[in-house]
PDB file of N, CA and C in Angstrom:
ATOM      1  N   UNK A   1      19.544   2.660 -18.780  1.00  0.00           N
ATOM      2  CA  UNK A   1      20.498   1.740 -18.190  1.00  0.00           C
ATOM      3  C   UNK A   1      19.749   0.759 -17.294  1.00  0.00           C
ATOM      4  N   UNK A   2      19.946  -0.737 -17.274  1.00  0.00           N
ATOM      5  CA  UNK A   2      19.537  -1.311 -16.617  1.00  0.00           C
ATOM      6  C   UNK A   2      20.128  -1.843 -15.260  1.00  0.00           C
ATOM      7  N   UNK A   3      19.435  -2.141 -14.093  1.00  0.00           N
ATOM      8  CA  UNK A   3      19.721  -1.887 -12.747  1.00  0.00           C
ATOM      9  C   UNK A   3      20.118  -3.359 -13.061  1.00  0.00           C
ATOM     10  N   UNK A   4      21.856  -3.410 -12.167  1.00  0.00           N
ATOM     11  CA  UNK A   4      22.830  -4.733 -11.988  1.00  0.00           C
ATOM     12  C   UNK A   4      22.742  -5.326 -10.590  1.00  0.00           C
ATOM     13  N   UNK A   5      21.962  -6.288 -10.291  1.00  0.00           N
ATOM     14  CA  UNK A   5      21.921  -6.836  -8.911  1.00  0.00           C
ATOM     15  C   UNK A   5      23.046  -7.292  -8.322  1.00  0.00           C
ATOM     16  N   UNK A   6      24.112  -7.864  -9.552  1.00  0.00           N
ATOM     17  CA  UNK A   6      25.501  -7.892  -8.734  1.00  0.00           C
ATOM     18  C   UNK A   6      26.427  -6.772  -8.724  1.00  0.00           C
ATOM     19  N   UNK A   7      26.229  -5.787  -9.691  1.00  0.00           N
ATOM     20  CA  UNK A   7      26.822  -4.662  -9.450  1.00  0.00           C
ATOM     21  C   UNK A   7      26.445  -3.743  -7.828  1.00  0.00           C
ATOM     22  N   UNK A   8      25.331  -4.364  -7.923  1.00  0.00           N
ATOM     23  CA  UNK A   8      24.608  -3.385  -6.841  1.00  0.00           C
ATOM     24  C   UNK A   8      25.518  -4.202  -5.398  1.00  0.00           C
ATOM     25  N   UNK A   9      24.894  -5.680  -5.586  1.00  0.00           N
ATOM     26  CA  UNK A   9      25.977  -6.487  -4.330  1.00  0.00           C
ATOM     27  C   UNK A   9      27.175  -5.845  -4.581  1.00  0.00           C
ATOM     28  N   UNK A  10      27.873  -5.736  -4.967  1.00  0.00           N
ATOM     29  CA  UNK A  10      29.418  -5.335  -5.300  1.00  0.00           C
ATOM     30  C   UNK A  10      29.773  -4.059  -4.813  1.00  0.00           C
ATOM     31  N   UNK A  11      28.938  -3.181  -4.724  1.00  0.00           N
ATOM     32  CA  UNK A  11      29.003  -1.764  -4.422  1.00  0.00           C
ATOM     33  C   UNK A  11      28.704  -1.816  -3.484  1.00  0.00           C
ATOM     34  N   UNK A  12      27.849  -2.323  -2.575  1.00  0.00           N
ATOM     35  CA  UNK A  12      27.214  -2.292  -1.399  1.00  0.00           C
ATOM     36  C   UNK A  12      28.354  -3.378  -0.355  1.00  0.00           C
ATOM     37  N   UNK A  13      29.254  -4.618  -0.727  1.00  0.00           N
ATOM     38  CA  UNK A  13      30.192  -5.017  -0.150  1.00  0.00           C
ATOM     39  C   UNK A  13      31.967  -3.697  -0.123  1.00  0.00           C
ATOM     40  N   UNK A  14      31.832  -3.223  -1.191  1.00  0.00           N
ATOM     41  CA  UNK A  14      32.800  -2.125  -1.303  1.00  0.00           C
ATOM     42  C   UNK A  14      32.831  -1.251   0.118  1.00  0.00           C
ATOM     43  N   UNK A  15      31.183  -0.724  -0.514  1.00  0.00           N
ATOM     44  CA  UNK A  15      30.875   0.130   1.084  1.00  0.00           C
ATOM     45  C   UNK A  15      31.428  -0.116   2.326  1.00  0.00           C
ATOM     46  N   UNK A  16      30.990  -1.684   2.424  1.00  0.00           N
ATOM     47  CA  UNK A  16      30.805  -1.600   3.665  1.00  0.00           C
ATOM     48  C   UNK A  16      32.364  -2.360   3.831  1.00  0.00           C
ATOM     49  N   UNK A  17      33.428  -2.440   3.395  1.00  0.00           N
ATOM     50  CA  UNK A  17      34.753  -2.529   3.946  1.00  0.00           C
ATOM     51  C   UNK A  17      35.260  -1.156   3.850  1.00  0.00           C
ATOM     52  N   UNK A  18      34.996  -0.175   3.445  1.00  0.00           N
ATOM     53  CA  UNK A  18      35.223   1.097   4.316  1.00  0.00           C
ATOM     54  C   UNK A  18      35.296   1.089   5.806  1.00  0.00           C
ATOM     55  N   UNK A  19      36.336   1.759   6.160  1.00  0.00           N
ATOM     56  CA  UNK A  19      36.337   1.886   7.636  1.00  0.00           C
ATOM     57  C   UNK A  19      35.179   2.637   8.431  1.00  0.00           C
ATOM     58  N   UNK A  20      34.597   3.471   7.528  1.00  0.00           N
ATOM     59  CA  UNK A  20      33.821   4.301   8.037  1.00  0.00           C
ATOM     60  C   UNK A  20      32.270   3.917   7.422  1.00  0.00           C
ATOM     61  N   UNK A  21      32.404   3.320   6.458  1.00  0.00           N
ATOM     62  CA  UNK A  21      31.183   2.914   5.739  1.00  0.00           C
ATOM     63  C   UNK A  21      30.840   3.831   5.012  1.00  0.00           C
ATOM     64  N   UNK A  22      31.615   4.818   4.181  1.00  0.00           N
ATOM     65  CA  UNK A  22      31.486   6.078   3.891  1.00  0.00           C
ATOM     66  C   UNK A  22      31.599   5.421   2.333  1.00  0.00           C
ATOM     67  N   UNK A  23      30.709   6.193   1.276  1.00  0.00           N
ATOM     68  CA  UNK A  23      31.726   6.029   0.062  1.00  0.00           C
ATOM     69  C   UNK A  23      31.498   7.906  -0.231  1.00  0.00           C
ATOM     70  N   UNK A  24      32.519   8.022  -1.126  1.00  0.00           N
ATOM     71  CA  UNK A  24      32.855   9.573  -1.653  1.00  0.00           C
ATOM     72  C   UNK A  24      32.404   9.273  -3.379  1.00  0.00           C
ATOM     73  N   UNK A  25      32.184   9.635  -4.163  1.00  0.00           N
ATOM     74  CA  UNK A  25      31.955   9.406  -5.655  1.00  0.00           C
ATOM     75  C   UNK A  25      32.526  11.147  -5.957  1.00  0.00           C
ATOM     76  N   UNK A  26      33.618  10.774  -7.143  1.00  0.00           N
ATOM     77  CA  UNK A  26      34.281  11.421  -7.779  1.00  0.00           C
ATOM     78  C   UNK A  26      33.051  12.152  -8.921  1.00  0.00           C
ATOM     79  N   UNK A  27      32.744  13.190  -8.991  1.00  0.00           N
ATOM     80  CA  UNK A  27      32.363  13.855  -9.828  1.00  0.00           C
ATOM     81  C   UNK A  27      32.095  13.294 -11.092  1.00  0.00           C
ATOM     82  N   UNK A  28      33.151  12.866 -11.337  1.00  0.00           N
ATOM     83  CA  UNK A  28      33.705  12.143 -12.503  1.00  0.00           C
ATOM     84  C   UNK A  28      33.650  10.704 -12.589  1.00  0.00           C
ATOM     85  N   UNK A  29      33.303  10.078 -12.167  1.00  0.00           N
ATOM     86  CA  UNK A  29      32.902   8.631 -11.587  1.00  0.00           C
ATOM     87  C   UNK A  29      31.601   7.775 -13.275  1.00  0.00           C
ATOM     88  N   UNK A  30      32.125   7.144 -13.150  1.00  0.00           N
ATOM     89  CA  UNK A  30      31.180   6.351 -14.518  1.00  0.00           C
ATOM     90  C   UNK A  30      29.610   6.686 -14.274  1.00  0.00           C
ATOM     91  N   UNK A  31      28.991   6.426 -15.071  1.00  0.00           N
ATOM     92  CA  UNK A  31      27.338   6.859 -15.084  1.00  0.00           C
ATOM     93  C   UNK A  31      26.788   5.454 -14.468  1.00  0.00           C
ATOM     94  N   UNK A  32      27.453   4.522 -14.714  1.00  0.00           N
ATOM     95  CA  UNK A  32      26.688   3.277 -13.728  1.00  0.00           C
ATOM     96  C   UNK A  32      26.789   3.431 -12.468  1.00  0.00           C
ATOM     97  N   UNK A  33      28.247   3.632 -12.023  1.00  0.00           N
ATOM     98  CA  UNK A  33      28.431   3.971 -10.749  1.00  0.00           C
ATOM     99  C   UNK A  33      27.592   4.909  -9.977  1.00  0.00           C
ATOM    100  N   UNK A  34      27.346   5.594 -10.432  1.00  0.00           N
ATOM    101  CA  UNK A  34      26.232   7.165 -10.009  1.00  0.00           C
ATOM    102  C   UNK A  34      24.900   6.705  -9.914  1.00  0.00           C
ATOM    103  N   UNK A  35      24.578   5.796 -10.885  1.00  0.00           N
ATOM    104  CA  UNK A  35      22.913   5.348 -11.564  1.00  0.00           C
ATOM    105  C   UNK A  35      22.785   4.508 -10.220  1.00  0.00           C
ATOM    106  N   UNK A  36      23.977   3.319  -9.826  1.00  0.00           N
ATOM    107  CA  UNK A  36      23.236   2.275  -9.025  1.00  0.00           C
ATOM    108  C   UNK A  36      23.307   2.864  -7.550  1.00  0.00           C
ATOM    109  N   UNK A  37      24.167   3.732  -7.292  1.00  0.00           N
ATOM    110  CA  UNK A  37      24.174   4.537  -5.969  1.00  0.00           C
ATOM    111  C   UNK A  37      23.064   5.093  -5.870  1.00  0.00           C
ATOM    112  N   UNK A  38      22.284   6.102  -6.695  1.00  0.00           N
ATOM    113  CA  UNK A  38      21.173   6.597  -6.928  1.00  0.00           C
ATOM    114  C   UNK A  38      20.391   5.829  -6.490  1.00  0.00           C
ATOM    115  N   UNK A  39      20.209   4.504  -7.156  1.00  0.00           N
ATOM    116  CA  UNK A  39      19.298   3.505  -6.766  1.00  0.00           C
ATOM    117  C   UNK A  39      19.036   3.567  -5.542  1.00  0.00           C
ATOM    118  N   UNK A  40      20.438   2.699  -4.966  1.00  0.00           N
ATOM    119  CA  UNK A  40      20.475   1.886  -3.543  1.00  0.00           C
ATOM    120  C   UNK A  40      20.250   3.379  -2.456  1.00  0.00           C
ATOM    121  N   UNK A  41      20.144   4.746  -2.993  1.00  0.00           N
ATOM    122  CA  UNK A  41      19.484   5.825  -2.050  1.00  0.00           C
ATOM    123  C   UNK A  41      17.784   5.840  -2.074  1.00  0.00           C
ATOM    124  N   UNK A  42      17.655   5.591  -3.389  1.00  0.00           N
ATOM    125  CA  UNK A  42      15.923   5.531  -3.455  1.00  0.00           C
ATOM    126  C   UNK A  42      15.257   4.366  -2.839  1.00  0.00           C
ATOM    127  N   UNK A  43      15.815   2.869  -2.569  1.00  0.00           N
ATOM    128  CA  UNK A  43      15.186   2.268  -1.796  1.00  0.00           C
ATOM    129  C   UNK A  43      15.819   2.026  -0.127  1.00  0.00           C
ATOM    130  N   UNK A  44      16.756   3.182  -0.271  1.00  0.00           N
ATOM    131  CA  UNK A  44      16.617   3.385   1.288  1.00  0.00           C
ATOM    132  C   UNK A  44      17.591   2.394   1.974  1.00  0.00           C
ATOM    133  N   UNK A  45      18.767   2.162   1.424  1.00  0.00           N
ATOM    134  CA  UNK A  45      19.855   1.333   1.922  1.00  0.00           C
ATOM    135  C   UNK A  45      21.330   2.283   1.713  1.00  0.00           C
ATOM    136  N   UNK A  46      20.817   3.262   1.137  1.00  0.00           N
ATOM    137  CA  UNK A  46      22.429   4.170   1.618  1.00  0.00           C
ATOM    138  C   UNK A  46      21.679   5.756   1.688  1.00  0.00           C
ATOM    139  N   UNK A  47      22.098   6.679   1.855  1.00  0.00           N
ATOM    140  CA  UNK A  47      21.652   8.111   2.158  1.00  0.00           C
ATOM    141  C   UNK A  47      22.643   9.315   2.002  1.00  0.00           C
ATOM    142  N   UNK A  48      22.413  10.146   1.409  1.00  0.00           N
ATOM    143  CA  UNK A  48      23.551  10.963   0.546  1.00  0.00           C
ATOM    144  C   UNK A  48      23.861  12.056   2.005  1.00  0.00           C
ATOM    145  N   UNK A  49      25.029  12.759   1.986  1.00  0.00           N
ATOM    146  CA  UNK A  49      25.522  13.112   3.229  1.00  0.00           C
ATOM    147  C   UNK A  49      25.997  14.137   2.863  1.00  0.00           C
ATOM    148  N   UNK A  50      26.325  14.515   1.228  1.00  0.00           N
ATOM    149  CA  UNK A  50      27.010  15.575   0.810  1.00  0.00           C
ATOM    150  C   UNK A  50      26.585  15.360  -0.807  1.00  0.00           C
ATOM    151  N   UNK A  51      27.390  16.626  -1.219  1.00  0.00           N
ATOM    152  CA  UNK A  51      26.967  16.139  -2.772  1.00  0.00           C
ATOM    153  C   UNK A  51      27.507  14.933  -3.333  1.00  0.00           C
ATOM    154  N   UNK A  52      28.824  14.520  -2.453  1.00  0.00           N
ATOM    155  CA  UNK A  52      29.356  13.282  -3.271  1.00  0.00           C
ATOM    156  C   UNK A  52      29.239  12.229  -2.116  1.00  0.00           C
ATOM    157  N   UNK A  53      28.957  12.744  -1.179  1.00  0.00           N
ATOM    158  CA  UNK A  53      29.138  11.565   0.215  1.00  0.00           C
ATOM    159  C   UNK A  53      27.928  11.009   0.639  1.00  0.00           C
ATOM    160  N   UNK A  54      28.448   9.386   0.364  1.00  0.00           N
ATOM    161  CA  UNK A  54      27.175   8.977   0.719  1.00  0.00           C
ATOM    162  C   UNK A  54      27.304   7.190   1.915  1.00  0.00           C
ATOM    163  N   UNK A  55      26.609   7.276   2.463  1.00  0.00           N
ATOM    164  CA  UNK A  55      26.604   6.044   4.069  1.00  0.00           C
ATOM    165  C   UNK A  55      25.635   5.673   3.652  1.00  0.00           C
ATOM    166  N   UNK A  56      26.285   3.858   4.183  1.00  0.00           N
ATOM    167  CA  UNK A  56      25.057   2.918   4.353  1.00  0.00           C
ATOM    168  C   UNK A  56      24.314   3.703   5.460  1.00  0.00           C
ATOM    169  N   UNK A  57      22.726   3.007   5.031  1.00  0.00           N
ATOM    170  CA  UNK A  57      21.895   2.596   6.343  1.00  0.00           C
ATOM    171  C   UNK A  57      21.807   2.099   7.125  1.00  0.00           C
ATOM    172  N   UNK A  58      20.970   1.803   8.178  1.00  0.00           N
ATOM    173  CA  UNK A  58      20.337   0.249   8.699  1.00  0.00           C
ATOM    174  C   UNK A  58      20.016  -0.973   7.948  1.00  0.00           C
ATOM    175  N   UNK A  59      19.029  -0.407   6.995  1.00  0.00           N
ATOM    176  CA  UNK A  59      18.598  -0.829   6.223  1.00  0.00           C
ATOM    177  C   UNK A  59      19.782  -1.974   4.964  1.00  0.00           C
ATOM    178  N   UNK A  60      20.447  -0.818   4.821  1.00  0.00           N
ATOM    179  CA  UNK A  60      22.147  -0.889   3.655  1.00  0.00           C
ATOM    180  C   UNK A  60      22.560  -2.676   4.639  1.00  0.00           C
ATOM    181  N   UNK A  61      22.534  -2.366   5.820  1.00  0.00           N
ATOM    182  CA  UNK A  61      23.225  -3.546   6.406  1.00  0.00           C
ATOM    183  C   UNK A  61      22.770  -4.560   6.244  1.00  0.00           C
ATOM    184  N   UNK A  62      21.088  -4.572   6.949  1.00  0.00           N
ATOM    185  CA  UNK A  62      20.742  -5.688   6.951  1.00  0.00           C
ATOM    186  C   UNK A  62      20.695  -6.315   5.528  1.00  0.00           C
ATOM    187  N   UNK A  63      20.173  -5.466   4.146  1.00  0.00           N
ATOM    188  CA  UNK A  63      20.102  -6.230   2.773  1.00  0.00           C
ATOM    189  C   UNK A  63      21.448  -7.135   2.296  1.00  0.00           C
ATOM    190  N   UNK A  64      22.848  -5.896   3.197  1.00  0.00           N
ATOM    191  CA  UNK A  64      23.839  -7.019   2.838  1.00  0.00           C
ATOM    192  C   UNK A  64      24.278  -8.543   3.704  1.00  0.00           C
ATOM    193  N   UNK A  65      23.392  -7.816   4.962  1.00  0.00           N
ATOM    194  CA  UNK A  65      23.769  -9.660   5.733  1.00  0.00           C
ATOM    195  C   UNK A  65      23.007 -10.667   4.988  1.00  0.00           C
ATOM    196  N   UNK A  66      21.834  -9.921   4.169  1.00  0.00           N
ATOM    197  CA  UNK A  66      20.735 -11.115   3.874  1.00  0.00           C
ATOM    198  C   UNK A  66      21.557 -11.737   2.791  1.00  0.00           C
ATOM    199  N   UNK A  67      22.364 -11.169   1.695  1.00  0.00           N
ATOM    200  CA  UNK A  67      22.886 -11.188   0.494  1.00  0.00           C
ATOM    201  C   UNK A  67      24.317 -11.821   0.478  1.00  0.00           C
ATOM    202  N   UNK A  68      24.902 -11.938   2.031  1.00  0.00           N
ATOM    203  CA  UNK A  68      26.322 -11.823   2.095  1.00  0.00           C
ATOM    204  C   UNK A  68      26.982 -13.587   1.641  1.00  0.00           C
ATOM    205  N   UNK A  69      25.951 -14.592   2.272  1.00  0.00           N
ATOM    206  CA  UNK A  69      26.517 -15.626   2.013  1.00  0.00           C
ATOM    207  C   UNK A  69      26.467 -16.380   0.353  1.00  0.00           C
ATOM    208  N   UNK A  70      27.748 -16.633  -0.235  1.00  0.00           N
ATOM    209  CA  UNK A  70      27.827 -16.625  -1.951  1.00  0.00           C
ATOM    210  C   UNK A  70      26.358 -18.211  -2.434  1.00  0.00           C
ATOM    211  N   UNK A  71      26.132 -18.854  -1.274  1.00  0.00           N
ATOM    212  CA  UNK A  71      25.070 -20.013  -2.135  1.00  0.00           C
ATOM    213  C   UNK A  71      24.104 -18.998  -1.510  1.00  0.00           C
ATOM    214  N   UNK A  72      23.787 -18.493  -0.720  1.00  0.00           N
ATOM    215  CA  UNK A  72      22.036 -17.462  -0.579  1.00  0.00           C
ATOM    216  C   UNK A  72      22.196 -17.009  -1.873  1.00  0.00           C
ATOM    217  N   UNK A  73      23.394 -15.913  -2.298  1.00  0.00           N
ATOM    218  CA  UNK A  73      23.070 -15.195  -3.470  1.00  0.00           C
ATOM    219  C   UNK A  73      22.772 -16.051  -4.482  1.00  0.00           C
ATOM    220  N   UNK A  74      24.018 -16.998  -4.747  1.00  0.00           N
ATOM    221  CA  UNK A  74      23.316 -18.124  -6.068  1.00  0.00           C
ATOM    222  C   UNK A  74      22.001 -18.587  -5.872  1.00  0.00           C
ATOM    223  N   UNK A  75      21.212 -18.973  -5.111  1.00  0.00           N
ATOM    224  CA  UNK A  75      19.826 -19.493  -4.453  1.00  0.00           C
ATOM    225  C   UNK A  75      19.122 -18.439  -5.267  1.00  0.00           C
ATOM    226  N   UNK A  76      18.996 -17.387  -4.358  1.00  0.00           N
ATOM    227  CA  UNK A  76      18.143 -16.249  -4.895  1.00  0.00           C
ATOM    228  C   UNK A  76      18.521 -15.795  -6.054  1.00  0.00           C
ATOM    229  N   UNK A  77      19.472 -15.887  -7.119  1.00  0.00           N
ATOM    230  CA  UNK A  77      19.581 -15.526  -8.537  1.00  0.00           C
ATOM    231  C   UNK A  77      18.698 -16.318  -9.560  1.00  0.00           C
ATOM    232  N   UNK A  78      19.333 -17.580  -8.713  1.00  0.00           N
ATOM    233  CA  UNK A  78      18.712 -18.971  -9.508  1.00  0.00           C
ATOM    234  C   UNK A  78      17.101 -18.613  -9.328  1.00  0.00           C
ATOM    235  N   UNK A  79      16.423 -19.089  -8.622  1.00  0.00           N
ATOM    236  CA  UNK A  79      15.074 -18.526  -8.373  1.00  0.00           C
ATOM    237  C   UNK A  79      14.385 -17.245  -9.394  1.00  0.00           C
ATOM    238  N   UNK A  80      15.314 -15.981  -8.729  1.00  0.00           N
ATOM    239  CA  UNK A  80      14.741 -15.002  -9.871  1.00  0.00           C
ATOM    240  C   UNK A  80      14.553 -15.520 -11.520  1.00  0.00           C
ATOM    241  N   UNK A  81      15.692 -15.848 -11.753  1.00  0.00           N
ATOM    242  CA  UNK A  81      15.947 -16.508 -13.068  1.00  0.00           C
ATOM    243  C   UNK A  81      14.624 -17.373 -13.650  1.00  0.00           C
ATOM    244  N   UNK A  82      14.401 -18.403 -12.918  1.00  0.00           N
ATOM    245  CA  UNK A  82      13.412 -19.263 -13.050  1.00  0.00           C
ATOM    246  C   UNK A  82      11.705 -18.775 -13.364  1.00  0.00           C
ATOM    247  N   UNK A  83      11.925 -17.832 -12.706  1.00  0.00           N
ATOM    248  CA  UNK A  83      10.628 -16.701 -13.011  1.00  0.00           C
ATOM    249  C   UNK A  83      11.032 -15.693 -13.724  1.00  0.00           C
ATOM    250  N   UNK A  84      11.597 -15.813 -14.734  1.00  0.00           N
ATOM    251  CA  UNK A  84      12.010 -15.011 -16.031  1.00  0.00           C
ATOM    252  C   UNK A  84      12.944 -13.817 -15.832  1.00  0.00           C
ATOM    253  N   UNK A  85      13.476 -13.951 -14.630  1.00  0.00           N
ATOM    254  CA  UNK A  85      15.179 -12.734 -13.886  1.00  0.00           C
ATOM    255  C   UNK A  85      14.620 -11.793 -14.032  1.00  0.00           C
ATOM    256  N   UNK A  86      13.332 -11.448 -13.770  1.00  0.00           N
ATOM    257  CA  UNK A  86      13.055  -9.723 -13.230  1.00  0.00           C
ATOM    258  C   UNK A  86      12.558 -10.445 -11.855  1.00  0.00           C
ATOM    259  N   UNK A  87      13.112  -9.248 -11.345  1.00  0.00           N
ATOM    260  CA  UNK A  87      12.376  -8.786  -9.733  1.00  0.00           C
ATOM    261  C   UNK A  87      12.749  -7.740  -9.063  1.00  0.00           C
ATOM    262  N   UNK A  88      12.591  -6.779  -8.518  1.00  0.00           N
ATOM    263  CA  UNK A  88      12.084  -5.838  -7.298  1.00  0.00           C
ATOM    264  C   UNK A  88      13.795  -5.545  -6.375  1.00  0.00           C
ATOM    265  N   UNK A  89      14.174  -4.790  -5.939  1.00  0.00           N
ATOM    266  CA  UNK A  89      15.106  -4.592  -4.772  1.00  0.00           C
ATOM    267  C   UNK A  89      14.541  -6.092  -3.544  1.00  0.00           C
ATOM    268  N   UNK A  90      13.108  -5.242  -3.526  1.00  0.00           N
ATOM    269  CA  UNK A  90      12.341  -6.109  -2.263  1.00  0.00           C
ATOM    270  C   UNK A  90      12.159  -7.639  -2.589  1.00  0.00           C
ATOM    271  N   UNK A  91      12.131  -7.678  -3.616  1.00  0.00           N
ATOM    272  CA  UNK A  91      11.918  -9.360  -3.674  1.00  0.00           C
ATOM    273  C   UNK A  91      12.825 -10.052  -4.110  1.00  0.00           C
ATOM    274  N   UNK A  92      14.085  -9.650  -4.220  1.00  0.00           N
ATOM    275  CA  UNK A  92      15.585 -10.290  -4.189  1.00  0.00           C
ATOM    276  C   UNK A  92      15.611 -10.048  -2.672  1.00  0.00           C
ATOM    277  N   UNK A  93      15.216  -8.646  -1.794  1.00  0.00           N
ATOM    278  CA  UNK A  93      15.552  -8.946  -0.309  1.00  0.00           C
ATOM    279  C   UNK A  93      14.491 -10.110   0.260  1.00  0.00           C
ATOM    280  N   UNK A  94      13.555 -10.168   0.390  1.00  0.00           N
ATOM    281  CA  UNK A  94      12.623 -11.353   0.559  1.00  0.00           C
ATOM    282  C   UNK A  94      13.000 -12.823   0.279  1.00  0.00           C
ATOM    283  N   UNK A  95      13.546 -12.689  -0.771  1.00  0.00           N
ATOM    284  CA  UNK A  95      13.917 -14.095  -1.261  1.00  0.00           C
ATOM    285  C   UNK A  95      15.160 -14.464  -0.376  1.00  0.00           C
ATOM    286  N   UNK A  96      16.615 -13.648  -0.441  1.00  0.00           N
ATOM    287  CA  UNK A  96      17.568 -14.236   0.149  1.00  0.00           C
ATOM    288  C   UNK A  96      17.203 -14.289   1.714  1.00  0.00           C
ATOM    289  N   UNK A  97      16.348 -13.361   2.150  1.00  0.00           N
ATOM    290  CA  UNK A  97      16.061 -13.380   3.546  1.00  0.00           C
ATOM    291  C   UNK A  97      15.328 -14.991   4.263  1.00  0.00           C
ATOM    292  N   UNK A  98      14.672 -15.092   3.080  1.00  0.00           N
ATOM    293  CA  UNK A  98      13.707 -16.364   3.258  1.00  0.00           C
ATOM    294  C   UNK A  98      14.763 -17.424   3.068  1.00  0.00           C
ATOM    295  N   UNK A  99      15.977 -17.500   2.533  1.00  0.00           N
ATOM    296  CA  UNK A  99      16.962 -18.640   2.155  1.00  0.00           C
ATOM    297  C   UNK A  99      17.786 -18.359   3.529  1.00  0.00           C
ATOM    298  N   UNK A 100      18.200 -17.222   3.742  1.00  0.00           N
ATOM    299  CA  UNK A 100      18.653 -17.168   5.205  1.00  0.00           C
ATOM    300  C   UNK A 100      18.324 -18.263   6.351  1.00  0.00           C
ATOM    301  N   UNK A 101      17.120 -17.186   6.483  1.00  0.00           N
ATOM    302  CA  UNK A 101      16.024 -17.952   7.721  1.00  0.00           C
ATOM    303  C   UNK A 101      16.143 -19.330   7.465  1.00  0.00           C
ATOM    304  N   UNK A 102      16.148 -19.955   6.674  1.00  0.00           N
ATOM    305  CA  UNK A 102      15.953 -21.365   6.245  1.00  0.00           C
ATOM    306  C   UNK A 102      17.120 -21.927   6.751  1.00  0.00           C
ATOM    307  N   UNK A 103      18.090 -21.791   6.073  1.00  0.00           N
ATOM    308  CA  UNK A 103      19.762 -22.026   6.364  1.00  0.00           C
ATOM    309  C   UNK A 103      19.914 -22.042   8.113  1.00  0.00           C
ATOM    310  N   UNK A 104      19.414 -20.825   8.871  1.00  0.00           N
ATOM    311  CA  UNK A 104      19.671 -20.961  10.554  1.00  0.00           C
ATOM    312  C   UNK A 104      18.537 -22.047  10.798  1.00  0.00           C
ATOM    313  N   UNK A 105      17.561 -22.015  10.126  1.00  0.00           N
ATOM    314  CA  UNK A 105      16.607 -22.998  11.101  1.00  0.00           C
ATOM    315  C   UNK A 105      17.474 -24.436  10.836  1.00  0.00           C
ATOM    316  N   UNK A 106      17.344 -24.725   9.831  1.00  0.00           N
ATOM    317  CA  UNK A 106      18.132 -25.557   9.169  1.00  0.00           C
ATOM    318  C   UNK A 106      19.478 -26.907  10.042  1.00  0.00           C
ATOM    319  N   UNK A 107      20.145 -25.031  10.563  1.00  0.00           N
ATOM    320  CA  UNK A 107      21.131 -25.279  11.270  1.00  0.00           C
ATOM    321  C   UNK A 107      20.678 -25.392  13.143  1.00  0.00           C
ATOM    322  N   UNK A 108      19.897 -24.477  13.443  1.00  0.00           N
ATOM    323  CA  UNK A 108      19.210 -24.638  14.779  1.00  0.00           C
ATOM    324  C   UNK A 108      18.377 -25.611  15.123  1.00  0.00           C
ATOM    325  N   UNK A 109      17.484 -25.818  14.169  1.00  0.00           N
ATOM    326  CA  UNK A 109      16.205 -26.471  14.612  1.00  0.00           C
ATOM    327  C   UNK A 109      15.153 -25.687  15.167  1.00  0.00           C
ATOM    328  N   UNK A 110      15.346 -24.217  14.978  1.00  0.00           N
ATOM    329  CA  UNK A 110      14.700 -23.312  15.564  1.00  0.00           C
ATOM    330  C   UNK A 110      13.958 -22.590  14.650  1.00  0.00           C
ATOM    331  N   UNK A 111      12.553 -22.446  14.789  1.00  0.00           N
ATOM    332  CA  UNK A 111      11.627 -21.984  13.564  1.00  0.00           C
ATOM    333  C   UNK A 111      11.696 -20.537  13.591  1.00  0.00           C
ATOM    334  N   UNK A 112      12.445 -19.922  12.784  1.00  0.00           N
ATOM    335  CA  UNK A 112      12.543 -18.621  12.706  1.00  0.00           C
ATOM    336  C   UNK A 112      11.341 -17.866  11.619  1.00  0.00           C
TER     337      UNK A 112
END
């Protein structure tokens, strides 16, 4: 199965409108659903709490502030794309982070 960067955004915005930031996964829950949770535990943006319970990170947060605004994400898709749409957890976070930073300096005048 191949890893969905907007599935992954999608799951990771789900999360985090939880009140608690909690998600529960049903036993029974689709094999993507399970696969990209899996994921987003192996690079360390959510952390399993039970057999089915699993919380963002620190980490979980900051990738979604970097990811949260819809032209960063188009920015950083577009980009990946352009270099043939593979890349890394880390270098989709790098990239929108770097479109971030850009966007406040942008807006500040302040070299972040």
């Amino acid at each position: 199965m191949k890893r969905d960067h907007d599935y992954l955004r999608d799951l990771l915005f789900e999360i985090e409108n939880q009140e608690d930031n909690l998600l529960i996964m049903d036993l029974s829950s689709e094999r993507k659903r399970w696969h990209h949770v899996e994921l987003l535990c192996d690079c360390g943006y959510m952390t399993q709490i039970s057999d089915t319970g699993f919380r963002l990170t620190s980490q979980g947060h900051d990738f979604i502030d970097s990811i949260r605004d819809e032209g960063i994400w188009s920015n950083t898709k577009a980009m990946v794309a352009e270099t043939g749409g593979n890349a890394t957890l880390e270098i989709i976070k790098n990239l929108a982070s770097g479109f971030l930073k850009k966007k406040i300096s942008d807006h500040t005048g302040m070299e972040l």
